[in-house]
Protein backbone atom coordinates (compact mmCIF):
# COMPACT_ATOMS: atom_id res chain seq x y z
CA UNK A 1 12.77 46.86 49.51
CA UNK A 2 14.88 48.50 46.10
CA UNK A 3 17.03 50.35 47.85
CA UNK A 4 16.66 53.41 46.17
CA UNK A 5 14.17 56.34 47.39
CA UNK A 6 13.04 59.24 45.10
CA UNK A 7 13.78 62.70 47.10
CA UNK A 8 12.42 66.17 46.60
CA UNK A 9 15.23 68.72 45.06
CA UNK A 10 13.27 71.10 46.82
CA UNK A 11 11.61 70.13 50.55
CA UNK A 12 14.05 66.87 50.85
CA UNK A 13 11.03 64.71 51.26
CA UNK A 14 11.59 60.71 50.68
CA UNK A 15 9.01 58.65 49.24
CA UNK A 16 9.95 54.72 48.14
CA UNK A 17 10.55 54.12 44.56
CA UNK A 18 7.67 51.42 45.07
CA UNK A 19 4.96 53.61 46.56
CA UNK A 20 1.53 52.81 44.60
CA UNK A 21 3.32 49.56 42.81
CA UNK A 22 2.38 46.07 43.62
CA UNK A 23 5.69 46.43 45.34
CA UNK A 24 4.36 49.20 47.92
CA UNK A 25 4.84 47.67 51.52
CA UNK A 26 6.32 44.12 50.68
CA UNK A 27 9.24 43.07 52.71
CA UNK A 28 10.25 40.80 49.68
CA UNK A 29 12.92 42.11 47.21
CA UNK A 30 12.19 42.81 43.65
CA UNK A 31 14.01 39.58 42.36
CA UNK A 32 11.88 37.81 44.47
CA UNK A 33 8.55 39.19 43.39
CA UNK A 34 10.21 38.50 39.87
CA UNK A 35 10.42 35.06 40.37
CA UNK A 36 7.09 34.17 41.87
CA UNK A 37 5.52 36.12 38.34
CA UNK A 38 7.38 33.83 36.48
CA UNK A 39 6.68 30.36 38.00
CA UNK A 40 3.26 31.57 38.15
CA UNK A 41 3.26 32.14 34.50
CA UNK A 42 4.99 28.66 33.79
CA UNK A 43 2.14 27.45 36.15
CA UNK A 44 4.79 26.09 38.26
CA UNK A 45 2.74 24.33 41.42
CA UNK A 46 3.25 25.77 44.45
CA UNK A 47 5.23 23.46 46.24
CA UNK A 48 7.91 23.79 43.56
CA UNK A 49 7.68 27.58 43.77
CA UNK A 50 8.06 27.45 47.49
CA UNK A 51 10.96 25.65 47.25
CA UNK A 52 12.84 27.75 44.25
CA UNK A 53 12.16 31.24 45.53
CA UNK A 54 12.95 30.34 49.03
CA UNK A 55 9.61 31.78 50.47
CA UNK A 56 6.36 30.90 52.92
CA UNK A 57 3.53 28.57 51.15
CA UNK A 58 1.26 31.99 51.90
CA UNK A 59 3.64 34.36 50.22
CA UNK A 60 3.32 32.01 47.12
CA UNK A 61 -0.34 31.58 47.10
CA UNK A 62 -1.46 35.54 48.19
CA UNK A 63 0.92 36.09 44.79
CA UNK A 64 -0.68 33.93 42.74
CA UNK A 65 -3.90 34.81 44.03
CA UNK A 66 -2.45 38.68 43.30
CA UNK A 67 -1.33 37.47 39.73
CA UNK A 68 -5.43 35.76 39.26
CA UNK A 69 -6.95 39.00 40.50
CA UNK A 70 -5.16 41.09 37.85
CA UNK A 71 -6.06 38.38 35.38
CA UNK A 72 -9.95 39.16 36.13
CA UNK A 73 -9.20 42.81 36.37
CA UNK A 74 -8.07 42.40 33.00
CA UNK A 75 -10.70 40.88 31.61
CA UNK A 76 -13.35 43.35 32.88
CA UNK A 77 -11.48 46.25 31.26
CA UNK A 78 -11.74 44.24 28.11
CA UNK A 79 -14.90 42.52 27.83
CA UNK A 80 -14.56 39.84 25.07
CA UNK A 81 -17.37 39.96 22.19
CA UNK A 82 -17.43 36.56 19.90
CA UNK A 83 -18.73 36.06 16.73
CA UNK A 84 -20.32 38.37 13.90
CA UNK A 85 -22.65 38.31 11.06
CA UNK A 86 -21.61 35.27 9.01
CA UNK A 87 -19.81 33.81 12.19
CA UNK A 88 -20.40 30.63 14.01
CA UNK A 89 -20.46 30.01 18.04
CA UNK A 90 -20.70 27.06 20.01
CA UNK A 91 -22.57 27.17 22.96
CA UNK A 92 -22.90 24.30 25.88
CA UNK A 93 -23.38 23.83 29.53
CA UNK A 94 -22.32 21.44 31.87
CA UNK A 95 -21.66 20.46 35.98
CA UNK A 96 -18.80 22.06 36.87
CA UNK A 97 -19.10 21.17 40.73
CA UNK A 98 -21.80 18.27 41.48
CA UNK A 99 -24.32 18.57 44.47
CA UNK A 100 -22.67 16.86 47.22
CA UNK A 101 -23.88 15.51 50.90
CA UNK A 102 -21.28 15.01 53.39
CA UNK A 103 -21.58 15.19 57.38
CA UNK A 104 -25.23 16.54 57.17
CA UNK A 105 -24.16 19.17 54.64
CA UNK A 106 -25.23 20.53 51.75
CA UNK A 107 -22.85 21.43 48.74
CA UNK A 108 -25.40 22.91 45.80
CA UNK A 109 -24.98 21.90 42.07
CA UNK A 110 -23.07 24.34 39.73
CA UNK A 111 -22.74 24.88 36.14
CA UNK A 112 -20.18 26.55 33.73
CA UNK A 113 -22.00 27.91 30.60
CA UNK A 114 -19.15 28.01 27.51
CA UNK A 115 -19.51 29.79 24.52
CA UNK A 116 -16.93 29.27 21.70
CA UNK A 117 -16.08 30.69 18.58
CA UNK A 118 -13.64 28.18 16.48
CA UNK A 119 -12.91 31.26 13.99
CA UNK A 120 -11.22 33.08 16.41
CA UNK A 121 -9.95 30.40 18.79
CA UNK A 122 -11.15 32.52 22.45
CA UNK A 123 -13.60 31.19 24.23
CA UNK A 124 -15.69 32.49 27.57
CA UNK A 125 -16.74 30.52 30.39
CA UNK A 126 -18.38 31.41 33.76
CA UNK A 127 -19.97 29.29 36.67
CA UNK A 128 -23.88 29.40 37.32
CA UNK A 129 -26.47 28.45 39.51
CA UNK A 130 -28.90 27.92 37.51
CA UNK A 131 -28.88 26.78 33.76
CA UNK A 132 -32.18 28.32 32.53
CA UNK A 133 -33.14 31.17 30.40
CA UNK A 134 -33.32 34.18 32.80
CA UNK A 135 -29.91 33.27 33.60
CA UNK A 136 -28.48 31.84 30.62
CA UNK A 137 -30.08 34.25 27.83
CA UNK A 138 -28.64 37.91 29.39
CA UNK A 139 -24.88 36.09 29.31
CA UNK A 140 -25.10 35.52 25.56
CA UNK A 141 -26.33 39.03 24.82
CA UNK A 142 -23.31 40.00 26.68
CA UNK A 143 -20.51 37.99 25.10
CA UNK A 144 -21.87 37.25 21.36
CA UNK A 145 -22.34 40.00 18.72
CA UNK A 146 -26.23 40.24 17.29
CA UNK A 147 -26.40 38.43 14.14
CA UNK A 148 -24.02 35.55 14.94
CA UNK A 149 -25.05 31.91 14.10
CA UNK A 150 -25.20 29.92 17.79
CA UNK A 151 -24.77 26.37 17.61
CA UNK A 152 -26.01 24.63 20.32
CA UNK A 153 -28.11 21.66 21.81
CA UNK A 154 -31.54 21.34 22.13
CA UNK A 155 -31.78 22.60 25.94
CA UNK A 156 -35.32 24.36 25.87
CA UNK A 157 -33.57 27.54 27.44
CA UNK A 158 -31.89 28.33 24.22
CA UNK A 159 -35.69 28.57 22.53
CA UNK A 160 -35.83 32.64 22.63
CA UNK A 161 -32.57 32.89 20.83
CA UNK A 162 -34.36 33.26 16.86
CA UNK A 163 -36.18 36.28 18.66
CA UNK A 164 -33.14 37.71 20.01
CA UNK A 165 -31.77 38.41 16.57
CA UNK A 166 -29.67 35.63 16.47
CA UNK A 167 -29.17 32.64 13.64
CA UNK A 168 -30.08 29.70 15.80
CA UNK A 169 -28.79 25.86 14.74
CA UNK A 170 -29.21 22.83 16.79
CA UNK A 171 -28.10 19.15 17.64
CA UNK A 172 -29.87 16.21 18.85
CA UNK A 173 -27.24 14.96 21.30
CA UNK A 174 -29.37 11.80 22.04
CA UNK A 175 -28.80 10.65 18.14
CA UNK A 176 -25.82 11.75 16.93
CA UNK A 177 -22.72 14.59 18.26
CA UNK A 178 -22.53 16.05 14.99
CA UNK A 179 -25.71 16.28 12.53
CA UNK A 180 -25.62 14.16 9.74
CA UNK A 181 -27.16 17.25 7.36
CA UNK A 182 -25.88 20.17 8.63
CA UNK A 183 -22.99 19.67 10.57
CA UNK A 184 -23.86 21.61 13.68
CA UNK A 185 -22.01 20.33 16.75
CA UNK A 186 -21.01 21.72 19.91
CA UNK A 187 -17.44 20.17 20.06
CA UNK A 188 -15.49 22.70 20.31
CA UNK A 189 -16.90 24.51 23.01
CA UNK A 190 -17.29 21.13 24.90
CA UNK A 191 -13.52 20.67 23.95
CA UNK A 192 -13.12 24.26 25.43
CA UNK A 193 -14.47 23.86 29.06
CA UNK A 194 -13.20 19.71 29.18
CA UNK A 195 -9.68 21.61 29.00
CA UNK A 196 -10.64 23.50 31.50
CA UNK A 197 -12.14 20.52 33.75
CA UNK A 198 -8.66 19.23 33.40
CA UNK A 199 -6.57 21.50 34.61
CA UNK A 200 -8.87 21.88 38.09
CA UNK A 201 -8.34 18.11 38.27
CA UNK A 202 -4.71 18.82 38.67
CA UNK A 203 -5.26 21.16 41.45
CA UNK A 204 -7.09 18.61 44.06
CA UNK A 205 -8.83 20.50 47.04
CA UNK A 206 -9.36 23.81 45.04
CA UNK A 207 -11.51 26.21 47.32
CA UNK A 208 -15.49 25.99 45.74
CA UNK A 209 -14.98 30.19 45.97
CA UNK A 210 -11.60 30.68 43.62
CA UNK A 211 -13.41 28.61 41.06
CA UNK A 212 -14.59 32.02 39.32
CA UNK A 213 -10.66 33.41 39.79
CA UNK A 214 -9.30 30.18 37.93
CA UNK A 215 -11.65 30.46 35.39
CA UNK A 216 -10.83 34.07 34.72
CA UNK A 217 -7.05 32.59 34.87
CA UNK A 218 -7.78 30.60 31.70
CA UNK A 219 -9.61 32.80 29.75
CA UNK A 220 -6.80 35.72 30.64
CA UNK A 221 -4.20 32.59 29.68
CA UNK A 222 -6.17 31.83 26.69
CA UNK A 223 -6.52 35.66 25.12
CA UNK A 224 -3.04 36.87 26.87
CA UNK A 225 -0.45 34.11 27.75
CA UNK A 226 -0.66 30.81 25.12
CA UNK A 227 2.87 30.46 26.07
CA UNK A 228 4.72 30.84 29.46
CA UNK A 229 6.85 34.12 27.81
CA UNK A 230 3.28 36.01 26.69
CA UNK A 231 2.39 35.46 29.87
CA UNK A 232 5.35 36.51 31.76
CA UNK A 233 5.38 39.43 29.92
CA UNK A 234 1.75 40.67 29.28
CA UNK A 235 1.20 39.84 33.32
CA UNK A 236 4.07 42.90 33.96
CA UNK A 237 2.32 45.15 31.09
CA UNK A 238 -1.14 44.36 33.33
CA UNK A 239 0.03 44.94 36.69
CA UNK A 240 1.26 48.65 35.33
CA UNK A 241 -2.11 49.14 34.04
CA UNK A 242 -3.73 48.57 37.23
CA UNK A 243 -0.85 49.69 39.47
CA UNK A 244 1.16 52.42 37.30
CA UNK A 245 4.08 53.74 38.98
CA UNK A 246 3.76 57.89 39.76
């Protein structure tokens, strides 16, 4: 695929230079691989990728598939922690994928569950089945620091957080978006995960099971790749990570 082999000085033996690369038994040439990573990063659509690199529809989408998995193997060497004594998060839910009927069959109701911190401008988002406590509860353990003042609505599954250790604020959403006296809101995180809503509307027909690997794509975007360079770049830096060359 390079061209080039690395050979033993001593028994003559011949290995590829892209053995135990993302490279290792593609067909395509480097320049090609190249250019799908960057019209990924520029979140060029497929059809236009297609076209420019002069490859299959599959090629494009198992790479940018590829480039999503790296983005959630990313994110699970560096779990994200928000907030802080002193520090305010925004949490919300909302349908991400509405129960549907069609032909006899049963699509189920899902929910993302954002959390936001304005301070720091990241944010974390991840589907559910279920928005109640047991479910809701162990996820903001997880991804906000003890201490942390949580602003959020009045959903009844947020009750425990107080005994959690956490600094818990809250807004009637049937009277008012912000409160008049304090100020607590949830508009940023609901700003958060409405950005997200938007970009699945641009990809119509999105598979119900990717939805987790797009999320992790924004999140990844958000933390690593604000602009189409950081990403280029920082998506090379993670592929050696998980792929390093021997």
């Amino acid at each position: 695929m390079t061209g080039f082999m690395f050979r033993c000085p001593a028994c003559c033996r011949k290995e590829s230079l892209a053995a135990g690369s993302m490279f290792d038994g593609s067909h395509l040439p480097v320049k090609k691989h190249m250019a799908l990573l960057y019209f990924w990063s520029c979140e060029t659509g497929m059809t236009q990728t297609t076209h420019h690199v002069n490859v299959s529809s599959a090629t494009v989408v198992q790479w940018y598939q590829y480039s999503r998995d790296i983005c959630t193997w990313k994110l699970l060497q560096t779990p994200i922690i928000l907030g802080g004594v002193g520090k305010v998060v925004q949490i919300d839910e909302s349908v991400m994928v509405r129960a549907k009927y069609h032909h006899g069959r049963h699509r189920p109701q899902r929910w993302d569950f954002g959390v936001y911190d304005p301070e720091q401008r990241h944010g974390y988002i991840q589907l559910v089945h279920r928005h109640e406590a047991r479910t809701l509860l162990p996820i903001i353990q997880r991804v906000i620091a003890p201490r942390t003042t949580v602003w959020s609505n009045e959903w009844r599954a947020y009750a425990q957080l107080v005994t959690l250790g956490y600094v818990h604020q809250t807004v009637n959403h049937s009277r008012n978006f912000t409160d008049p006296v304090t100020g607590v809101c949830t508009n940023h995180v609901e700003a958060y995960w409405c950005a997200i809503k938007r970009r699945f509307k641009r990809m119509i027909g999105t598979r119900s099971e990717l939805v987790p690997y797009y999320l992790d794509e924004h999140m990844w975007r958000e933390r690593y790749g604000r602009t189409s360079s950081l990403a280029f770049i920082n998506m090379q830096r993670h592929i050696t990570e998980r792929c390093p060359l021997h």
